[in-house]
PDB file of N, CA and C in Angstrom:
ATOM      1  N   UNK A   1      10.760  54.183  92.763  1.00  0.00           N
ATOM      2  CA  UNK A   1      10.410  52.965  92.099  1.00  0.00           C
ATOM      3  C   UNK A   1       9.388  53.268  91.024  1.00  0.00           C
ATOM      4  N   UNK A   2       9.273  52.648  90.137  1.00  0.00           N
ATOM      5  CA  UNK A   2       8.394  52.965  88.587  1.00  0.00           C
ATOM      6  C   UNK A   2       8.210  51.758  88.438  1.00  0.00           C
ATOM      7  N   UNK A   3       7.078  51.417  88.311  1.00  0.00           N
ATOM      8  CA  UNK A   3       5.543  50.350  87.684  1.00  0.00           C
ATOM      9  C   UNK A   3       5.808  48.892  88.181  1.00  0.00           C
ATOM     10  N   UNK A   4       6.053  49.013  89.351  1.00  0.00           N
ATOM     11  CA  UNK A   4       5.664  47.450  89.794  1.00  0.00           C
ATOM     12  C   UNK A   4       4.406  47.498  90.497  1.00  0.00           C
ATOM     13  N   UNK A   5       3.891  45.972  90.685  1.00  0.00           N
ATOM     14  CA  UNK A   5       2.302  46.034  90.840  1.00  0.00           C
ATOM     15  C   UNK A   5       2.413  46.688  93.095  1.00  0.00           C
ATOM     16  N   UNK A   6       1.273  47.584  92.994  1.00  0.00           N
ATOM     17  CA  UNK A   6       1.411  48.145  94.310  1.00  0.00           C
ATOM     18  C   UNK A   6       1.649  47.236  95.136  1.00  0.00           C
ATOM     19  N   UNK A   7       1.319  46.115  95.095  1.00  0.00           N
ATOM     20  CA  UNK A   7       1.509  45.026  96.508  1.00  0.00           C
ATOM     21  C   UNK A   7       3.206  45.119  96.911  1.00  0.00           C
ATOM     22  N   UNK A   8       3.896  45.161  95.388  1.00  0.00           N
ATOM     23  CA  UNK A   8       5.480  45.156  95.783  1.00  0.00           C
ATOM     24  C   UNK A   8       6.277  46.246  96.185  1.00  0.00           C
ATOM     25  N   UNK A   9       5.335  47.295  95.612  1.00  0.00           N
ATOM     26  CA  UNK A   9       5.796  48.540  95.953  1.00  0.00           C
ATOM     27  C   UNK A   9       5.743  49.117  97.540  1.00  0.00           C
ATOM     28  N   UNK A  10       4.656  48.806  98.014  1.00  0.00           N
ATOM     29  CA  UNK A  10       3.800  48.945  99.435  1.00  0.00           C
ATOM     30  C   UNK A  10       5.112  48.372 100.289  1.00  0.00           C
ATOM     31  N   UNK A  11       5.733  47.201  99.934  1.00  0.00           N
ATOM     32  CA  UNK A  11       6.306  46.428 100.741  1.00  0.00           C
ATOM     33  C   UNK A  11       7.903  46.595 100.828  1.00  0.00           C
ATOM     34  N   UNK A  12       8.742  47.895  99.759  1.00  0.00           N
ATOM     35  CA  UNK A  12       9.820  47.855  99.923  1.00  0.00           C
ATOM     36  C   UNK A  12      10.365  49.063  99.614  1.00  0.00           C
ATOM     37  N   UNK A  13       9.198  50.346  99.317  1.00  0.00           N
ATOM     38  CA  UNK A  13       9.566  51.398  99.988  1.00  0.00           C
ATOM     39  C   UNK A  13       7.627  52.410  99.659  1.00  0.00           C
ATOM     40  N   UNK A  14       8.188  53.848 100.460  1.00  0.00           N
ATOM     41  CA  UNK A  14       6.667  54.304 100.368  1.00  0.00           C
ATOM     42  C   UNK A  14       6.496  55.177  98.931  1.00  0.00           C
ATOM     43  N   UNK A  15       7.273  55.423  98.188  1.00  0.00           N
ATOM     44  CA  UNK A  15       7.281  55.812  97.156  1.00  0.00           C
ATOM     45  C   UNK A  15       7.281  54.943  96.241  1.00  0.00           C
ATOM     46  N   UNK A  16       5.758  55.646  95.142  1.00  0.00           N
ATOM     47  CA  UNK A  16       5.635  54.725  94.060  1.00  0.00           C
ATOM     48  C   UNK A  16       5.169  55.373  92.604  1.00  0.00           C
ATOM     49  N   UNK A  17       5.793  54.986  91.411  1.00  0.00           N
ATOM     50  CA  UNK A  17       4.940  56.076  90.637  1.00  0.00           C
ATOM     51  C   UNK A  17       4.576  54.737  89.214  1.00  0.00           C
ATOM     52  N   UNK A  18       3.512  55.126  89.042  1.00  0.00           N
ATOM     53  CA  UNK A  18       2.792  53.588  88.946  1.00  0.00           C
ATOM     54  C   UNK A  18       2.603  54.527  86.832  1.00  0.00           C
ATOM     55  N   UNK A  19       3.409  53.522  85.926  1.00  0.00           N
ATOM     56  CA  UNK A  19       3.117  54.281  84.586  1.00  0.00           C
ATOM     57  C   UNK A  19       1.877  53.643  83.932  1.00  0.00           C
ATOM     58  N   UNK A  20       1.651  52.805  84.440  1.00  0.00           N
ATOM     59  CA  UNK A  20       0.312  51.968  83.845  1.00  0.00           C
ATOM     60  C   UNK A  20       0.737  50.883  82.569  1.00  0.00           C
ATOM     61  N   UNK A  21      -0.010  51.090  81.465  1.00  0.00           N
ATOM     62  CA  UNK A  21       0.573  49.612  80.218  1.00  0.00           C
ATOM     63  C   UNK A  21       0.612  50.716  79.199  1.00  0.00           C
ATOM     64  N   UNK A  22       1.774  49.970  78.168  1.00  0.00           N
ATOM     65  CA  UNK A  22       1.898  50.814  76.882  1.00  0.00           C
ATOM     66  C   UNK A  22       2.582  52.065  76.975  1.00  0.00           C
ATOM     67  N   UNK A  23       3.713  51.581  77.668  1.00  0.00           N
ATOM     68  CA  UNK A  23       4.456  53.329  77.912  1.00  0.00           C
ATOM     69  C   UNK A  23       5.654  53.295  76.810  1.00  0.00           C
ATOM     70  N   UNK A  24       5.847  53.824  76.292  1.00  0.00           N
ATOM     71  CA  UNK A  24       6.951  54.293  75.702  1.00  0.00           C
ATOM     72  C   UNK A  24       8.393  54.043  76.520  1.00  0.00           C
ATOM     73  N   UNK A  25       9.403  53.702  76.005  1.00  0.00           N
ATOM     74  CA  UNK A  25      10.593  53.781  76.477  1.00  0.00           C
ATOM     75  C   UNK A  25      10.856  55.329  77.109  1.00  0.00           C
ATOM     76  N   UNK A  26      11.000  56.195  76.426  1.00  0.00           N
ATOM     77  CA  UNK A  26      11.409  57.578  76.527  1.00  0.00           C
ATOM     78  C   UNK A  26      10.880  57.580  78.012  1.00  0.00           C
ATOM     79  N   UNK A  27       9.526  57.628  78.150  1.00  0.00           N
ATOM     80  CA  UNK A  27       8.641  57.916  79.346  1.00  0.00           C
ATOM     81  C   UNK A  27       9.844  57.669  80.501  1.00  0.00           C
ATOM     82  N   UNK A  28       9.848  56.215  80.389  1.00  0.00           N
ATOM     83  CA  UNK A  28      10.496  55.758  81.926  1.00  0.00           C
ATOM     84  C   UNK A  28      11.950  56.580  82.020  1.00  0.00           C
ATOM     85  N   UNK A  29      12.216  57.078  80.918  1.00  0.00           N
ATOM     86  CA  UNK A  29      13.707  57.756  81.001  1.00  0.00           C
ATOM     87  C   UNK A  29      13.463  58.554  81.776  1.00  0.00           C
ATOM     88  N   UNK A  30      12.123  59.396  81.263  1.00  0.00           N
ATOM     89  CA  UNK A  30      11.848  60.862  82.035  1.00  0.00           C
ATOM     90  C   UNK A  30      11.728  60.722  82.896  1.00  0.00           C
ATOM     91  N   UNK A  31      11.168  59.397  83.344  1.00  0.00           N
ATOM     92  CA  UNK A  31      10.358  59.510  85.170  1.00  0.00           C
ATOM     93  C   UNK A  31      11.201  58.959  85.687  1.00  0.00           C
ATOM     94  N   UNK A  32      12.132  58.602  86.033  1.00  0.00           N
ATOM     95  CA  UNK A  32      13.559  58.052  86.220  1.00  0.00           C
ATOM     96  C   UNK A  32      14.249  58.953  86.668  1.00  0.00           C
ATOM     97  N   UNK A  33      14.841  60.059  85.455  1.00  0.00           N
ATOM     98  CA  UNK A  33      15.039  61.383  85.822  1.00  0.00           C
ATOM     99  C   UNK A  33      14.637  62.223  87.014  1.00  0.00           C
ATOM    100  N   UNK A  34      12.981  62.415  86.711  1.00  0.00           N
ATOM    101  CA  UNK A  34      12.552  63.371  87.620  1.00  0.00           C
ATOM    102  C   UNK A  34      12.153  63.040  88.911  1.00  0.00           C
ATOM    103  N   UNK A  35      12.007  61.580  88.966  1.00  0.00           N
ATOM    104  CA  UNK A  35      11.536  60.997  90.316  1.00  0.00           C
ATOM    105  C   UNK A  35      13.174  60.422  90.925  1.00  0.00           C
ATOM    106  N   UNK A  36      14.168  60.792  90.208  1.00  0.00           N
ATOM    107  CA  UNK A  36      15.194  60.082  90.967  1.00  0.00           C
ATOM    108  C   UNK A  36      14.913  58.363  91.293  1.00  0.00           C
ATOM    109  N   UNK A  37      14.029  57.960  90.720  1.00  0.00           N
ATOM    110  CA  UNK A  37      13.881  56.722  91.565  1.00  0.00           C
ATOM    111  C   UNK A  37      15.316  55.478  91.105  1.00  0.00           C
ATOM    112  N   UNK A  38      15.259  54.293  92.422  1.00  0.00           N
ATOM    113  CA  UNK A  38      16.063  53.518  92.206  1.00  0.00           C
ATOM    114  C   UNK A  38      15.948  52.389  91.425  1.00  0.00           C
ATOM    115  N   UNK A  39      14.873  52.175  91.458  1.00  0.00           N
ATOM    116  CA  UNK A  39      14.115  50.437  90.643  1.00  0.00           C
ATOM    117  C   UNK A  39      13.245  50.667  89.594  1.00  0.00           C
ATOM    118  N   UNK A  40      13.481  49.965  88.180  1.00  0.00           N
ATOM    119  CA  UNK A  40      12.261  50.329  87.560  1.00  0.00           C
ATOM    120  C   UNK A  40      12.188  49.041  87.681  1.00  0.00           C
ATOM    121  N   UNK A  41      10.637  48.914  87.717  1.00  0.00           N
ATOM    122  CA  UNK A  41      10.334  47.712  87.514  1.00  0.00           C
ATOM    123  C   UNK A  41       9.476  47.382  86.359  1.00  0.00           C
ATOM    124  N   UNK A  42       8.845  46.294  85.537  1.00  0.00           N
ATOM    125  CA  UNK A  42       8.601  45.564  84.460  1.00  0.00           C
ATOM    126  C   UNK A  42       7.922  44.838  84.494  1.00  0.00           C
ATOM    127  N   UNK A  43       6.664  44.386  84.402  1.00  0.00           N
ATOM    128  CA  UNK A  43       5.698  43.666  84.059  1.00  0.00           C
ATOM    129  C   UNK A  43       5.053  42.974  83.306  1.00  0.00           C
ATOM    130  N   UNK A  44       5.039  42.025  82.560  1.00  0.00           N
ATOM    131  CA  UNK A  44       4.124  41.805  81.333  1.00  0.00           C
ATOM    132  C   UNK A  44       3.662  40.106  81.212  1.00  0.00           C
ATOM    133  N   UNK A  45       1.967  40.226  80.308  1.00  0.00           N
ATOM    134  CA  UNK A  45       2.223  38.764  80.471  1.00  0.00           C
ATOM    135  C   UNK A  45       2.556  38.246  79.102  1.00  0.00           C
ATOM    136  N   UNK A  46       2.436  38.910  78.421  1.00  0.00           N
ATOM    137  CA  UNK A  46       3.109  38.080  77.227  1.00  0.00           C
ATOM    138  C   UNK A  46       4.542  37.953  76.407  1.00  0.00           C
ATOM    139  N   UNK A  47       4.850  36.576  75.395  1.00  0.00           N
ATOM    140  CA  UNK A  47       6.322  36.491  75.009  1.00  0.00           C
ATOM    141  C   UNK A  47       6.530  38.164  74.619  1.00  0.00           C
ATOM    142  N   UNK A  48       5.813  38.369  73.833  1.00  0.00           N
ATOM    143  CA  UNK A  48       6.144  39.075  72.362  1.00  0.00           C
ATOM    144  C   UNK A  48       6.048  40.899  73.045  1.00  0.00           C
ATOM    145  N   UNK A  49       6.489  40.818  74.306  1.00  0.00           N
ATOM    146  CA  UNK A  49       6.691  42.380  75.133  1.00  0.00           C
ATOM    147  C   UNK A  49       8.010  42.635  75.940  1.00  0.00           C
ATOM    148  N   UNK A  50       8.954  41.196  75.328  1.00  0.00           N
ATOM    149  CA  UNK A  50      10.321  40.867  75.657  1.00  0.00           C
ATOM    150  C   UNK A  50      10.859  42.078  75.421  1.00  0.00           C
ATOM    151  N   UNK A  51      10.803  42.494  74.221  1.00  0.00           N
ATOM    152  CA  UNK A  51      11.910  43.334  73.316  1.00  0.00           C
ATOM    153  C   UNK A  51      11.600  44.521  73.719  1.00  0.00           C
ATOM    154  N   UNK A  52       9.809  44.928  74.404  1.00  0.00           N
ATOM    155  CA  UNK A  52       9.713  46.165  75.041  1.00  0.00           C
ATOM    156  C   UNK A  52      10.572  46.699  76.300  1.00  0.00           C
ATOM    157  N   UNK A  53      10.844  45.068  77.039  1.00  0.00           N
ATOM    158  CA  UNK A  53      11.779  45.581  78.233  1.00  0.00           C
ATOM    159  C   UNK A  53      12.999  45.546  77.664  1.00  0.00           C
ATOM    160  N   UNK A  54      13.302  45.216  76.742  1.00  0.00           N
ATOM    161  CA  UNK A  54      14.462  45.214  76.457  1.00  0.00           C
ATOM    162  C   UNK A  54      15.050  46.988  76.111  1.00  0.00           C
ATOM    163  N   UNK A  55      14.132  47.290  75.440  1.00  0.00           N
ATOM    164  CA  UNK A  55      14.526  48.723  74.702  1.00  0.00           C
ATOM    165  C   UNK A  55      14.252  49.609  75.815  1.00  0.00           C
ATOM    166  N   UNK A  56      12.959  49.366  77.018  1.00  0.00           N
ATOM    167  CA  UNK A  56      13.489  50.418  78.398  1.00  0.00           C
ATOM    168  C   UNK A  56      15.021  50.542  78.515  1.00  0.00           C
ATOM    169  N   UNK A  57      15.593  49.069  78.515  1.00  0.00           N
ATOM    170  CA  UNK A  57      16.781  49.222  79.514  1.00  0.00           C
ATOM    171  C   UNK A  57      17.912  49.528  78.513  1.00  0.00           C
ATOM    172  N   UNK A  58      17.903  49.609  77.220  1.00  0.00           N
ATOM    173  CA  UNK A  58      18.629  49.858  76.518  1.00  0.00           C
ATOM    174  C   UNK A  58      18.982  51.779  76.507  1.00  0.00           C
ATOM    175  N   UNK A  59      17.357  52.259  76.558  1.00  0.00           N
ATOM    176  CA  UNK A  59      17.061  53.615  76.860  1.00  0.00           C
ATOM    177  C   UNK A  59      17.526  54.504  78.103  1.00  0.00           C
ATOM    178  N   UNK A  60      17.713  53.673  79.256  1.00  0.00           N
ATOM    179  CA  UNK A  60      18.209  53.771  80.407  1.00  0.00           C
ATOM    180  C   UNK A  60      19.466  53.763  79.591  1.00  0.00           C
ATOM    181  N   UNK A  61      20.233  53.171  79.104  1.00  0.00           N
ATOM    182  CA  UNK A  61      22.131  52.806  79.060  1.00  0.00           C
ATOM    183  C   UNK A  61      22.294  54.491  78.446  1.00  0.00           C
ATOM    184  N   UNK A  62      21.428  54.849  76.643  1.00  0.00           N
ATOM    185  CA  UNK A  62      21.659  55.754  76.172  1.00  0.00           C
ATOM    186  C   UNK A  62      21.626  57.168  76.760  1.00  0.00           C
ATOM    187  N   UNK A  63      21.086  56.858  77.823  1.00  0.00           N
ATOM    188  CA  UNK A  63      20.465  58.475  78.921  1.00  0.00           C
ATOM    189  C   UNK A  63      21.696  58.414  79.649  1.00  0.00           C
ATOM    190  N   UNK A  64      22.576  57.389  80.199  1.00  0.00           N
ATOM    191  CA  UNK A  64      23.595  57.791  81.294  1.00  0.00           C
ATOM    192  C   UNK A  64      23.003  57.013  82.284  1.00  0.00           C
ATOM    193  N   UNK A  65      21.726  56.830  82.906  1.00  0.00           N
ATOM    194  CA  UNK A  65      21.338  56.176  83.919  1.00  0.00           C
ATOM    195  C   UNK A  65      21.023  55.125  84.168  1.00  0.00           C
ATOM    196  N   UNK A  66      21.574  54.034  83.642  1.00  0.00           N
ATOM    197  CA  UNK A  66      21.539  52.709  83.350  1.00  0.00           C
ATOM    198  C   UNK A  66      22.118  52.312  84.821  1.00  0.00           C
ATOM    199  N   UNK A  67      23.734  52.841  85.499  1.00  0.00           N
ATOM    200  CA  UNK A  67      24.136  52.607  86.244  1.00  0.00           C
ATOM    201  C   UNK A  67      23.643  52.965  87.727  1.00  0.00           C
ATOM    202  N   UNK A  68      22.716  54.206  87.550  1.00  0.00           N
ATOM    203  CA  UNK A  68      21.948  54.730  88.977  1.00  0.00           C
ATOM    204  C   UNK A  68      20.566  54.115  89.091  1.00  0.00           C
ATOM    205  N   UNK A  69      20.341  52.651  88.710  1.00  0.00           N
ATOM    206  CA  UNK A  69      18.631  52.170  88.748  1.00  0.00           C
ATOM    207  C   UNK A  69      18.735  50.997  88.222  1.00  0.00           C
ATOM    208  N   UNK A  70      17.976  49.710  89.650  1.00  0.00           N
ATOM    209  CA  UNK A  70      18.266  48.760  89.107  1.00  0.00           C
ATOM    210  C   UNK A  70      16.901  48.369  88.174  1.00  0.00           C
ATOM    211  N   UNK A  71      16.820  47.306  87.492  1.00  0.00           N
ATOM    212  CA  UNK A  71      15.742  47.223  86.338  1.00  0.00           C
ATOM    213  C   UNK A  71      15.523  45.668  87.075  1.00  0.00           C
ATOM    214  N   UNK A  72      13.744  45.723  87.599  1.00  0.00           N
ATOM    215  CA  UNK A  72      13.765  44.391  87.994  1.00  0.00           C
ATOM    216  C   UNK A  72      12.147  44.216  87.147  1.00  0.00           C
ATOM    217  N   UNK A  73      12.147  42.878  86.435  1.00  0.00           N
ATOM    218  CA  UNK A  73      11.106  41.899  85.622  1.00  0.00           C
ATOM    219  C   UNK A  73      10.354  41.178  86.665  1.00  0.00           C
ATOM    220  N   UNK A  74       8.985  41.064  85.844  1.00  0.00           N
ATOM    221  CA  UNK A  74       8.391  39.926  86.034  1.00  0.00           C
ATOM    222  C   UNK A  74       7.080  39.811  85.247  1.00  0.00           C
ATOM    223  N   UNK A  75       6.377  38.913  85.803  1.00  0.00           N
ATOM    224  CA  UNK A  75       4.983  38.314  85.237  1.00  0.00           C
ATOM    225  C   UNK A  75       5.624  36.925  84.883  1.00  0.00           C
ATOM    226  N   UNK A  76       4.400  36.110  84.462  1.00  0.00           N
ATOM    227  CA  UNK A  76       4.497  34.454  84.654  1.00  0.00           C
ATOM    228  C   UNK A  76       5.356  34.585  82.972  1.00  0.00           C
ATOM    229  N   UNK A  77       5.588  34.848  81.883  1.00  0.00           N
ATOM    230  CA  UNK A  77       6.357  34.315  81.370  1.00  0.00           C
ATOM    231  C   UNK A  77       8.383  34.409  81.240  1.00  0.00           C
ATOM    232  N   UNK A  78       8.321  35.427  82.320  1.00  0.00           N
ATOM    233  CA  UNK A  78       9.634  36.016  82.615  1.00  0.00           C
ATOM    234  C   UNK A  78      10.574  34.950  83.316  1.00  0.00           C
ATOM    235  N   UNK A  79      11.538  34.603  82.845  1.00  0.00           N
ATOM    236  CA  UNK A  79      12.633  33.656  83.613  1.00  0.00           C
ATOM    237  C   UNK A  79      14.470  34.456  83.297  1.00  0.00           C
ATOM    238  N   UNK A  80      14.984  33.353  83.971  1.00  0.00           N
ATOM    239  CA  UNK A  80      16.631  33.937  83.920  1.00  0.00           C
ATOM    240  C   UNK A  80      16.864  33.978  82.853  1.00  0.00           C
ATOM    241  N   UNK A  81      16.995  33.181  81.344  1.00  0.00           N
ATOM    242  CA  UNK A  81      17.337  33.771  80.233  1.00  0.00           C
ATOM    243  C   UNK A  81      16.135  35.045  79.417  1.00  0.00           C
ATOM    244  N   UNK A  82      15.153  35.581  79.665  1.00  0.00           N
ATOM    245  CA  UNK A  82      14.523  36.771  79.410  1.00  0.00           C
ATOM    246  C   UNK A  82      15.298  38.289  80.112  1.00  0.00           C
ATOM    247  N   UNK A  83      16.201  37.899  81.853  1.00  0.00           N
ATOM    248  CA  UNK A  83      16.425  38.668  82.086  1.00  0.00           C
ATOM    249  C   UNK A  83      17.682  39.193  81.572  1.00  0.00           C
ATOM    250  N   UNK A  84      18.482  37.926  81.125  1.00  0.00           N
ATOM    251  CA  UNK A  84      19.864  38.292  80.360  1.00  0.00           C
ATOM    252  C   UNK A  84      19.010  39.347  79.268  1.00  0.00           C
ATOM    253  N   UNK A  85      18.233  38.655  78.307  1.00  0.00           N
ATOM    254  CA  UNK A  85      17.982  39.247  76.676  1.00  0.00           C
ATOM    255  C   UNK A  85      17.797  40.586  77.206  1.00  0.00           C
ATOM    256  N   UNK A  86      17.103  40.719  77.988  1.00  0.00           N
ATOM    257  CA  UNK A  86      16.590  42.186  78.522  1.00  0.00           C
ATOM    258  C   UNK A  86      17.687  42.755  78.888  1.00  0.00           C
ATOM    259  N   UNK A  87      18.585  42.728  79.615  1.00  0.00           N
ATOM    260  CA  UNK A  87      19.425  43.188  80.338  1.00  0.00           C
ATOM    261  C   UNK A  87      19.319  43.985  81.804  1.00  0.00           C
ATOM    262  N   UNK A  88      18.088  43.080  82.283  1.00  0.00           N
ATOM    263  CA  UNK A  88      17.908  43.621  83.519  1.00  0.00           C
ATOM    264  C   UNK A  88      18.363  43.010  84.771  1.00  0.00           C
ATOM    265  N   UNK A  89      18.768  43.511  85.882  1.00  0.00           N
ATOM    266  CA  UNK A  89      19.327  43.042  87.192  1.00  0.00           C
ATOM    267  C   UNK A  89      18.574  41.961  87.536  1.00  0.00           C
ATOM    268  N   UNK A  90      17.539  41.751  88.096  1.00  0.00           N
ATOM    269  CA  UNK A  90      16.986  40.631  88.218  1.00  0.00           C
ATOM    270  C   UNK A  90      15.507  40.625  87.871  1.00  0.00           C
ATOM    271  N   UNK A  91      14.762  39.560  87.891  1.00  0.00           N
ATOM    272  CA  UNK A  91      13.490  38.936  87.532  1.00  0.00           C
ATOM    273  C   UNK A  91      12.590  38.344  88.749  1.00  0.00           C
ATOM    274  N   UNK A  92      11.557  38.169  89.030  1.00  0.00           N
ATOM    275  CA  UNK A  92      11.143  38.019  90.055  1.00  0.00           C
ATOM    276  C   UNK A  92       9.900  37.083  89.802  1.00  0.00           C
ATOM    277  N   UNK A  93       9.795  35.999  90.329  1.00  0.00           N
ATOM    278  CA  UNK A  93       8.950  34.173  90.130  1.00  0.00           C
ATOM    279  C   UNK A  93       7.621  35.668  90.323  1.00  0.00           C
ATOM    280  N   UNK A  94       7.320  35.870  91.360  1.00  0.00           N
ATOM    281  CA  UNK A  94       6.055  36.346  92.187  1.00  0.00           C
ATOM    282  C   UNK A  94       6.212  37.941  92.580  1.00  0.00           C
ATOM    283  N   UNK A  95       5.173  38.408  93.050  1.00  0.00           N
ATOM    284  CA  UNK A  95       5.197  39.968  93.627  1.00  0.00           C
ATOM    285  C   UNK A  95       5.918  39.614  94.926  1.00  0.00           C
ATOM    286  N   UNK A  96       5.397  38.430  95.939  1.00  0.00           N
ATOM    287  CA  UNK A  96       6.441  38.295  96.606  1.00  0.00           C
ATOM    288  C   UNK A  96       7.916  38.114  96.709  1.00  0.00           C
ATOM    289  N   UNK A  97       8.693  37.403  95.866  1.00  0.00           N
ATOM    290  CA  UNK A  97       9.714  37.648  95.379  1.00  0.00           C
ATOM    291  C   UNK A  97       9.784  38.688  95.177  1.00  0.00           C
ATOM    292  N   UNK A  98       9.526  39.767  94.633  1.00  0.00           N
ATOM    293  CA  UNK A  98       9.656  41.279  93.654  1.00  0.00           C
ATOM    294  C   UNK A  98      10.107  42.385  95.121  1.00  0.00           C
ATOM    295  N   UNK A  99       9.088  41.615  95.765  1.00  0.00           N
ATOM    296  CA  UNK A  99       9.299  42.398  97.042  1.00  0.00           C
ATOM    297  C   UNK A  99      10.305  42.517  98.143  1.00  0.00           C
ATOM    298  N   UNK A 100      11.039  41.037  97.777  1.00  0.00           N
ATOM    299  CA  UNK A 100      12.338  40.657  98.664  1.00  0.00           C
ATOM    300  C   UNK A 100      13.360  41.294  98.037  1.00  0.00           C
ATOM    301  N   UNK A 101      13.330  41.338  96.674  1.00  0.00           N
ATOM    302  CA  UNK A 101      14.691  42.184  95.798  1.00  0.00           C
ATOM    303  C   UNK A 101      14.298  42.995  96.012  1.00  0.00           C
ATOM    304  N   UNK A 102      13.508  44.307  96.512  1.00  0.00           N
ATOM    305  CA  UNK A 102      12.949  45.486  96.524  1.00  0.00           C
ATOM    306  C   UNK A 102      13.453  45.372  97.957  1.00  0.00           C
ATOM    307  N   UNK A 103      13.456  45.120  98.788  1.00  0.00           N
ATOM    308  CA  UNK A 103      13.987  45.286  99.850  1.00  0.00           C
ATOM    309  C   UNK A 103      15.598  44.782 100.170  1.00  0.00           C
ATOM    310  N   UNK A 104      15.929  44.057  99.352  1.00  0.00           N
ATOM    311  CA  UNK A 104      17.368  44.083  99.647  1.00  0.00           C
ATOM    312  C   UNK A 104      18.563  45.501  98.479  1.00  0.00           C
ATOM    313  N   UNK A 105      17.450  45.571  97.409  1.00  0.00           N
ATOM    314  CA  UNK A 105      17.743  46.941  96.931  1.00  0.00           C
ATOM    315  C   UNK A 105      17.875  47.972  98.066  1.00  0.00           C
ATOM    316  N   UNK A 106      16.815  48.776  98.888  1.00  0.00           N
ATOM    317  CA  UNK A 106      16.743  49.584  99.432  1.00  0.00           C
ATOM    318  C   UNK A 106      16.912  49.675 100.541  1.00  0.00           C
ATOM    319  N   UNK A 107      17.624  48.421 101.341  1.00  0.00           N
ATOM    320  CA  UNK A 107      18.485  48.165 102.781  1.00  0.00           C
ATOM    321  C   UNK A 107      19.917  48.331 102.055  1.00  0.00           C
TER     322      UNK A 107
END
């Protein structure tokens, strides 16, 4: 799993690799890669960091691994049409929520 806030991570598996703010697309390609992980996850609180998740998951499609990792959103301005624009699997109201798709991912 890659950069969801630890509370969600803690709660739906023990591996976590936390990229912090301001990462580059490329980055998550790499750590994706090398951590094998299954979920990236996405954070942000503002509109205007839409197009940043957008170009992760676009970066994911161009690498090949778009299909081995699901891409899950959130923070308070994230809803169902942000997750279409983005093109990510799902979006999550709360960390609790984040944590129930994180666990039905990895059951």
């Amino acid at each position: 799993m890659i950069a969801p806030p630890t509370f969600v991570a803690e709660r739906c598996s023990g591996k976590r690799k936390e990229l912090r703010v301001d990462v580059p697309a490329e980055v998550f390609v790499k750590t994706v890669k090398k951590e094998g992980a299954k979920v990236v996850g996405l954070s942000v609180l503002l509109n205007s960091m839409f197009t940043a998740m957008k170009e992760v998951v676009d970066k994911l499609v161009e690498a090949g691994l778009r299909d081995q990792v699901k891409v899950l959103i959130g923070g308070s301005p994230c809803n169902e049409d942000v997750r279409r624009f983005t093109g990510a699997d799902y979006y999550a109201k709360d960390a609790s929520e984040g944590a129930r798709i994180c666990k039905e991912i990895y059951s």
